[in-house]
N, C-alpha and C. Protein backbone atom coordinates (compact mmCIF):
# COMPACT_ATOMS: atom_id res chain seq x y z
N UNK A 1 -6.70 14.94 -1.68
CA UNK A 1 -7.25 14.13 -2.77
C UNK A 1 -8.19 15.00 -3.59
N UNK A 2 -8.14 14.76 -4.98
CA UNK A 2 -7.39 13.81 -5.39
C UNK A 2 -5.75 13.67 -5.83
N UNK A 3 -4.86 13.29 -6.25
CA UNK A 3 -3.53 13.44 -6.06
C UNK A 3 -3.44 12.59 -6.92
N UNK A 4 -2.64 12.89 -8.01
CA UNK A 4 -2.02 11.93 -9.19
C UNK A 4 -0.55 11.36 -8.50
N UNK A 5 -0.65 10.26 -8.14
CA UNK A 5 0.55 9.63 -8.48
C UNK A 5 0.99 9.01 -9.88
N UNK A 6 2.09 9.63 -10.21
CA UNK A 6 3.04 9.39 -11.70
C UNK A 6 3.77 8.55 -11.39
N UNK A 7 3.98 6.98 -11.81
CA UNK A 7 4.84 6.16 -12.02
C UNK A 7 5.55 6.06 -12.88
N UNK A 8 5.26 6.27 -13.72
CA UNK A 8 5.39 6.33 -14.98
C UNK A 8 4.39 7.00 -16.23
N UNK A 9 4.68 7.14 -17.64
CA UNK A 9 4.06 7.80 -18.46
C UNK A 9 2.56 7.01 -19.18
N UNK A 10 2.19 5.66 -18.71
CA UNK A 10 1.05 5.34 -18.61
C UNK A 10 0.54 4.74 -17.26
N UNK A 11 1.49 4.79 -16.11
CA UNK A 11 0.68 4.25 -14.80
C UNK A 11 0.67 5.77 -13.95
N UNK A 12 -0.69 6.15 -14.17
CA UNK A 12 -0.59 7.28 -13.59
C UNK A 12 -1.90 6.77 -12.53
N UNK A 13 -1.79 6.90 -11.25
CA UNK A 13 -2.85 6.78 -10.24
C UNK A 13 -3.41 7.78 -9.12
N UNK A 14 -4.72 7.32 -8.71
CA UNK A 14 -5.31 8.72 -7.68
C UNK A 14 -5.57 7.79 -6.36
N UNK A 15 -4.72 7.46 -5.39
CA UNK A 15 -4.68 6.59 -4.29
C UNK A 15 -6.03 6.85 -3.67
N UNK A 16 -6.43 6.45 -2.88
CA UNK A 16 -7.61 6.57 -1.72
C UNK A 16 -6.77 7.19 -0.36
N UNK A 17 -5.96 6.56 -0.23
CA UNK A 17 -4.75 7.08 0.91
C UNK A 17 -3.33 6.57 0.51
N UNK A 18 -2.52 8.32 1.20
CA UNK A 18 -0.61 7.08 0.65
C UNK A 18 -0.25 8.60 1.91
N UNK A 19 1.28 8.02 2.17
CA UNK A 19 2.11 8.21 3.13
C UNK A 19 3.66 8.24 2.60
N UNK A 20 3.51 9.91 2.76
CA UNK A 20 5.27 9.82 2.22
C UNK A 20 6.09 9.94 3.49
N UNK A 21 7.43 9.46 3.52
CA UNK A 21 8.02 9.78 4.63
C UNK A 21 9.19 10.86 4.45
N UNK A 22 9.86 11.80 5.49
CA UNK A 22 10.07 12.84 5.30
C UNK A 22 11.31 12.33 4.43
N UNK A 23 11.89 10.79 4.79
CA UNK A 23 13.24 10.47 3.73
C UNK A 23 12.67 10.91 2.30
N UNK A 24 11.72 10.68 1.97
CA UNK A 24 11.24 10.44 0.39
C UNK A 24 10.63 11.65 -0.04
N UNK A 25 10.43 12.62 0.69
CA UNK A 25 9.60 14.17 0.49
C UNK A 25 10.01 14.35 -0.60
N UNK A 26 10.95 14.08 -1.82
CA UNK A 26 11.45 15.12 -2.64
C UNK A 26 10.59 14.51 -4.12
N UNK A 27 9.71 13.71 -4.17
CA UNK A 27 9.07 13.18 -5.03
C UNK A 27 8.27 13.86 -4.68
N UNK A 28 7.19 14.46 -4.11
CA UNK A 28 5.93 15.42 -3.66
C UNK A 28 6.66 16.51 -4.63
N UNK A 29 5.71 17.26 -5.54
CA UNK A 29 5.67 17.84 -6.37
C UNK A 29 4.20 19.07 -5.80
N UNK A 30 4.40 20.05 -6.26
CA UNK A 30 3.24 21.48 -5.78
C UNK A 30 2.27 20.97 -7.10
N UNK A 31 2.40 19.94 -8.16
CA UNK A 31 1.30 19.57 -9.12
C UNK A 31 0.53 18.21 -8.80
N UNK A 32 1.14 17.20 -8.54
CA UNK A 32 1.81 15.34 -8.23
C UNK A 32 3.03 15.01 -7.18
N UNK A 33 2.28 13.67 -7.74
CA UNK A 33 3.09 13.09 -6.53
C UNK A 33 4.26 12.23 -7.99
N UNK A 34 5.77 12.65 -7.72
CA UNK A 34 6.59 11.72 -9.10
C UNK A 34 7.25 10.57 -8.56
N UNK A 35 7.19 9.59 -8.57
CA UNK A 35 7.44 8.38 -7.41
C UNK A 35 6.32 7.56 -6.69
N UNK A 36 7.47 6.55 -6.29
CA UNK A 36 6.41 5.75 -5.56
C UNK A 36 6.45 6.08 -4.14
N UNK A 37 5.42 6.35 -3.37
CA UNK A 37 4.90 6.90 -2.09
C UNK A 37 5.39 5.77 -1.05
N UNK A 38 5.29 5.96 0.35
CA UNK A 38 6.05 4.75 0.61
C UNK A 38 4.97 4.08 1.53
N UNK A 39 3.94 4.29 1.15
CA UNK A 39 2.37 3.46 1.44
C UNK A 39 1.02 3.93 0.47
N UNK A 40 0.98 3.04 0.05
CA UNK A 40 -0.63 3.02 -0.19
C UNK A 40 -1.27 2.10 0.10
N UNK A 41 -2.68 3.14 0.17
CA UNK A 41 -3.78 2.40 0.72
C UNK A 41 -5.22 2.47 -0.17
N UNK A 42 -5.83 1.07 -0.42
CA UNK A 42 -7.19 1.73 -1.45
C UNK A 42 -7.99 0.79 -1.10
N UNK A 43 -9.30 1.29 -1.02
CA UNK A 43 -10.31 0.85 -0.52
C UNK A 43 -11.18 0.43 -1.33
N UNK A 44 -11.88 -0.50 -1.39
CA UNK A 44 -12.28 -1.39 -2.65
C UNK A 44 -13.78 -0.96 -2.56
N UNK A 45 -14.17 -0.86 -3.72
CA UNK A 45 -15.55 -0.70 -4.22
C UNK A 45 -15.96 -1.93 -5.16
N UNK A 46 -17.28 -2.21 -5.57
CA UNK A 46 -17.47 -2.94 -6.60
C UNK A 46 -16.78 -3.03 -7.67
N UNK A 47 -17.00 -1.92 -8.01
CA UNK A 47 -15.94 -1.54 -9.27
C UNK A 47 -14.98 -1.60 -9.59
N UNK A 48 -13.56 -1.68 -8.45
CA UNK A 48 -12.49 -1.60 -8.24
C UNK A 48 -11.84 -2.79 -7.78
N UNK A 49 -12.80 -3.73 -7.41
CA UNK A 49 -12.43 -5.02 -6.93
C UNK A 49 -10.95 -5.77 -7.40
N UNK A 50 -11.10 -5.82 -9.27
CA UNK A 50 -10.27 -6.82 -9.43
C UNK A 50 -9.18 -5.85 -10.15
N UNK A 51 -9.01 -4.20 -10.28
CA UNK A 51 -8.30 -3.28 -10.45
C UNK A 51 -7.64 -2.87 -9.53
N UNK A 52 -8.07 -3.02 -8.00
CA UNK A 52 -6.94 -2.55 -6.62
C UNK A 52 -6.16 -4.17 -6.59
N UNK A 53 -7.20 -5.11 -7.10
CA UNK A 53 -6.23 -6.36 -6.77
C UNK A 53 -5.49 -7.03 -6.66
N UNK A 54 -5.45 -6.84 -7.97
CA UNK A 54 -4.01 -7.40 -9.33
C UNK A 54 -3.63 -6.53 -9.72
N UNK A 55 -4.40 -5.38 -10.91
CA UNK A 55 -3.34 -4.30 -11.66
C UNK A 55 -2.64 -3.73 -10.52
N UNK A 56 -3.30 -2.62 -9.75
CA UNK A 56 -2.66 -1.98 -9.04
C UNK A 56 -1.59 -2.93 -8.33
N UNK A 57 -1.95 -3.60 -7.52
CA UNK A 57 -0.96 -3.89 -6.99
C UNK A 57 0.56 -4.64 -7.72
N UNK A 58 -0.28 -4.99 -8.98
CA UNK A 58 1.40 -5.17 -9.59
C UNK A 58 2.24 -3.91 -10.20
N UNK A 59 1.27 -2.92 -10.37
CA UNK A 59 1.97 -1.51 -10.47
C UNK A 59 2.78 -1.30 -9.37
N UNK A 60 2.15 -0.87 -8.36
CA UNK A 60 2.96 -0.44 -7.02
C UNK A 60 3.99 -1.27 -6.70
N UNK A 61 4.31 -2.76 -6.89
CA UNK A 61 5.17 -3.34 -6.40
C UNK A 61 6.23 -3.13 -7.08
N UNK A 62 6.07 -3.01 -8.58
CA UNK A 62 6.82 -2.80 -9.84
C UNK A 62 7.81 -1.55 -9.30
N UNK A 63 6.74 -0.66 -9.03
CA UNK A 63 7.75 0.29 -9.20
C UNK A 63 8.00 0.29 -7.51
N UNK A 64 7.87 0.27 -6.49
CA UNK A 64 8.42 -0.22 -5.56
C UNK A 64 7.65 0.38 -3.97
N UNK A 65 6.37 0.82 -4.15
CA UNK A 65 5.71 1.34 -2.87
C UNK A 65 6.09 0.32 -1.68
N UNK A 66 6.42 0.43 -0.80
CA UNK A 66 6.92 -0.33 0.95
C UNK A 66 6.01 -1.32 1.12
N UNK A 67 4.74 -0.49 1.21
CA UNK A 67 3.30 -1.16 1.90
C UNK A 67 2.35 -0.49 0.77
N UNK A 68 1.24 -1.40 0.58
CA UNK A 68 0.30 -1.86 -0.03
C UNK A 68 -0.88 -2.10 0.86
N UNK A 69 -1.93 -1.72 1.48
CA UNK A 69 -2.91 -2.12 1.84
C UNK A 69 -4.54 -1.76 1.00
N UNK A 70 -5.04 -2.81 1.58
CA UNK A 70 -5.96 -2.84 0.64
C UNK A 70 -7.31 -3.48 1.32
N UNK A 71 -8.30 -2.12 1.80
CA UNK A 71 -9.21 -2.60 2.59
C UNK A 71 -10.36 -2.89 1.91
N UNK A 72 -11.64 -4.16 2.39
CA UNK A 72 -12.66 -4.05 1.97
C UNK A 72 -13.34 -3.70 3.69
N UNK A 73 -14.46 -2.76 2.65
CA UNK A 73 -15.48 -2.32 3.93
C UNK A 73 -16.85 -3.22 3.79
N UNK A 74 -16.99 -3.89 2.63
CA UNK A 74 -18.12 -4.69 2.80
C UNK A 74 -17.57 -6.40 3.35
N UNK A 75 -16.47 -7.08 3.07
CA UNK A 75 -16.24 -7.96 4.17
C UNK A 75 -15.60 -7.42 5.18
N UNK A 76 -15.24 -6.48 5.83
CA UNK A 76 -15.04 -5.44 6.98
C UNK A 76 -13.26 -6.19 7.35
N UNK A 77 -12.30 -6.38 6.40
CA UNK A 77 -11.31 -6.73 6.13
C UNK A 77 -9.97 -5.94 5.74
N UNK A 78 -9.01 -6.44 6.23
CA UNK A 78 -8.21 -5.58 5.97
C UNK A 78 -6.12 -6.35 5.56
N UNK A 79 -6.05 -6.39 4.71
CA UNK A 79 -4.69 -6.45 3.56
C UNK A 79 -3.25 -6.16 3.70
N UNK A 80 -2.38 -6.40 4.21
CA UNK A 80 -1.28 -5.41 4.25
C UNK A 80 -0.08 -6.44 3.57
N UNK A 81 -0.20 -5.84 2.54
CA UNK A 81 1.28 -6.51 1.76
C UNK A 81 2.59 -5.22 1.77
N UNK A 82 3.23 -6.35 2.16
CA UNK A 82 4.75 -5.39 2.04
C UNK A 82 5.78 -5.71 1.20
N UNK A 83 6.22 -5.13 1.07
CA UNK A 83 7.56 -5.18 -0.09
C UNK A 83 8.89 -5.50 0.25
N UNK A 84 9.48 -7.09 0.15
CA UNK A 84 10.33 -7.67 0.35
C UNK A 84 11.82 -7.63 -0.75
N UNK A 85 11.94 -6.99 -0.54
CA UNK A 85 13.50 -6.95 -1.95
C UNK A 85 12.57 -6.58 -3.47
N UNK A 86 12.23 -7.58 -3.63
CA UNK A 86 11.62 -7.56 -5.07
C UNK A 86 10.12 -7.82 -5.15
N UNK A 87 9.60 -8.20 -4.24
CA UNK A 87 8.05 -8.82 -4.57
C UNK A 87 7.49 -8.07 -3.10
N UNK A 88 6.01 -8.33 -3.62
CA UNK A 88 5.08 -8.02 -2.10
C UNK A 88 5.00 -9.14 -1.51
N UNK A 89 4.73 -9.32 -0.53
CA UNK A 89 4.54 -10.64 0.09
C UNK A 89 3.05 -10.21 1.29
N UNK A 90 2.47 -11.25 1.67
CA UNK A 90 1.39 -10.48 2.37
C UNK A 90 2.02 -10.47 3.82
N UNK A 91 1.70 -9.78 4.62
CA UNK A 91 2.29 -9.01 6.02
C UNK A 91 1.48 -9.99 6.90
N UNK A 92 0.20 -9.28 6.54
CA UNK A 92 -0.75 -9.18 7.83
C UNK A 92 -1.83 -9.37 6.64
N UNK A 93 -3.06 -9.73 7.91
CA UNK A 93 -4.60 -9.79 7.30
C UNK A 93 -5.11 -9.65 8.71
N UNK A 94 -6.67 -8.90 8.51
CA UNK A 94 -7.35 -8.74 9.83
C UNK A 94 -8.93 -8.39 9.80
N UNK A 95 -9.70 -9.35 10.41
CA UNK A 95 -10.74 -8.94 10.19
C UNK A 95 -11.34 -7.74 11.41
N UNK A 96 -12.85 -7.96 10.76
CA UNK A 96 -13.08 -6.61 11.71
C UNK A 96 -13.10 -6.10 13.56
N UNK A 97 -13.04 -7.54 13.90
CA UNK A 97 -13.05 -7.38 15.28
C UNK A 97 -11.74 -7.67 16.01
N UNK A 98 -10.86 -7.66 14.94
CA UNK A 98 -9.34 -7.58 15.26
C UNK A 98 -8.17 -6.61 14.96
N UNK A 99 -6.51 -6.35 15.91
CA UNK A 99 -6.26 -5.55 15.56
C UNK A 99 -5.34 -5.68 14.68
N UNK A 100 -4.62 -4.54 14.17
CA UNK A 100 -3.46 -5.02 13.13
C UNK A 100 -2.26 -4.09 13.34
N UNK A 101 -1.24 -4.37 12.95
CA UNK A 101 -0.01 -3.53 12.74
C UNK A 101 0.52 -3.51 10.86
N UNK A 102 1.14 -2.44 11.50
CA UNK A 102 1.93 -2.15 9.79
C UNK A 102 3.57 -2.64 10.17
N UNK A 103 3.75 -2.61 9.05
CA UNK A 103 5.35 -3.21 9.11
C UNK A 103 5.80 -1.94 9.02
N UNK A 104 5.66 -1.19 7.79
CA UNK A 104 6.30 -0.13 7.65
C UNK A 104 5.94 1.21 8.87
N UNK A 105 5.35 1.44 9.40
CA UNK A 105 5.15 2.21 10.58
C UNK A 105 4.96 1.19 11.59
N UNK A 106 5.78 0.98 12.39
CA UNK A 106 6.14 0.19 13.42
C UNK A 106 5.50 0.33 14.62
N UNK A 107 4.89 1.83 14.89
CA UNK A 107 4.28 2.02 16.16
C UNK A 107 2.93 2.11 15.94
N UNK A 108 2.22 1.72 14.77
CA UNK A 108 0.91 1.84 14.39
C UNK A 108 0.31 0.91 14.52
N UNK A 109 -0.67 1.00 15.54
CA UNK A 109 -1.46 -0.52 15.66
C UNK A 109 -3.09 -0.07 15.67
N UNK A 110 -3.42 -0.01 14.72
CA UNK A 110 -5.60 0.27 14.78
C UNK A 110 -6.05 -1.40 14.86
N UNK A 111 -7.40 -0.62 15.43
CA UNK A 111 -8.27 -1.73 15.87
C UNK A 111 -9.38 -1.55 14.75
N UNK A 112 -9.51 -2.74 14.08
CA UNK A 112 -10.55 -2.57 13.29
C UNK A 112 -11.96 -2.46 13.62
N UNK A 113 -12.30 -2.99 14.20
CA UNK A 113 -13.51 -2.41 15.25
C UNK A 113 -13.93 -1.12 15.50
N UNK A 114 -13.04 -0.03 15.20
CA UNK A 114 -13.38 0.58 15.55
C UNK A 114 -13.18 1.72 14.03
N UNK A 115 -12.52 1.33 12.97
CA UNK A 115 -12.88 1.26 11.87
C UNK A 115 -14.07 1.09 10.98
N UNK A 116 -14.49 0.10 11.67
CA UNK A 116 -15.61 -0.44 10.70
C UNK A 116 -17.27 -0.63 11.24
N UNK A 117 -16.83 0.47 12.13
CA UNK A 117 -18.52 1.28 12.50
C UNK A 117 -19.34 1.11 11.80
């Protein structure tokens, strides 16, 4: 980081975290990232609240990222929308003293607890 993801010629973004998988490596660029990554993840600030919320996430779905998560560290919360044919749909939700899985990485299970030190 930081890392431009290029969606397109005005949705250009700098993730907080994303996950390519080795199927999709050929969008990773030695400048950018050209494509949609097949996770992101962004972590909400004040600032960013109602920009990771809505825009972004109707960007990413648009153009077609897997998984979408989207943590807050001040309600110690955590988001996971996934991408169903055409739309996100929400996965999972988890607060902080609970654990969660991803859809798209299947063997990944964190404990938020231990996250949100």
């Amino acid at each position: 980081a930081p890392c431009d993801v290029i969606f397109s010629n005005i949705n250009i973004f700098q993730p907080d975290l994303l996950f390519i998988s080795k199927m999709n490596y050929q969008i990773l660029t030695t400048l950018n990232i050209q494509g949609a990554p097949d996770l992101i993840i962004e972590i909400l600030s004040p600032s960013s609240i109602e920009t990771d919320r809505i825009f972004k996430k109707l960007v990413y779905e648009k153009f077609g990222v897997k998984e979408y998560w989207i943590v807050d560290p001040q309600e110690e919360k955590i988001e996971i929308w996934a991408f169903n044919d055409t739309r996100y749909q929400l996965f999972h939700k988890a607060k902080k003293t609970e654990k969660f899985k991803s859809k798209l990485l299947e063997d990944l299970e964190l404990d938020l607890s231990l996250i949100f030190r």
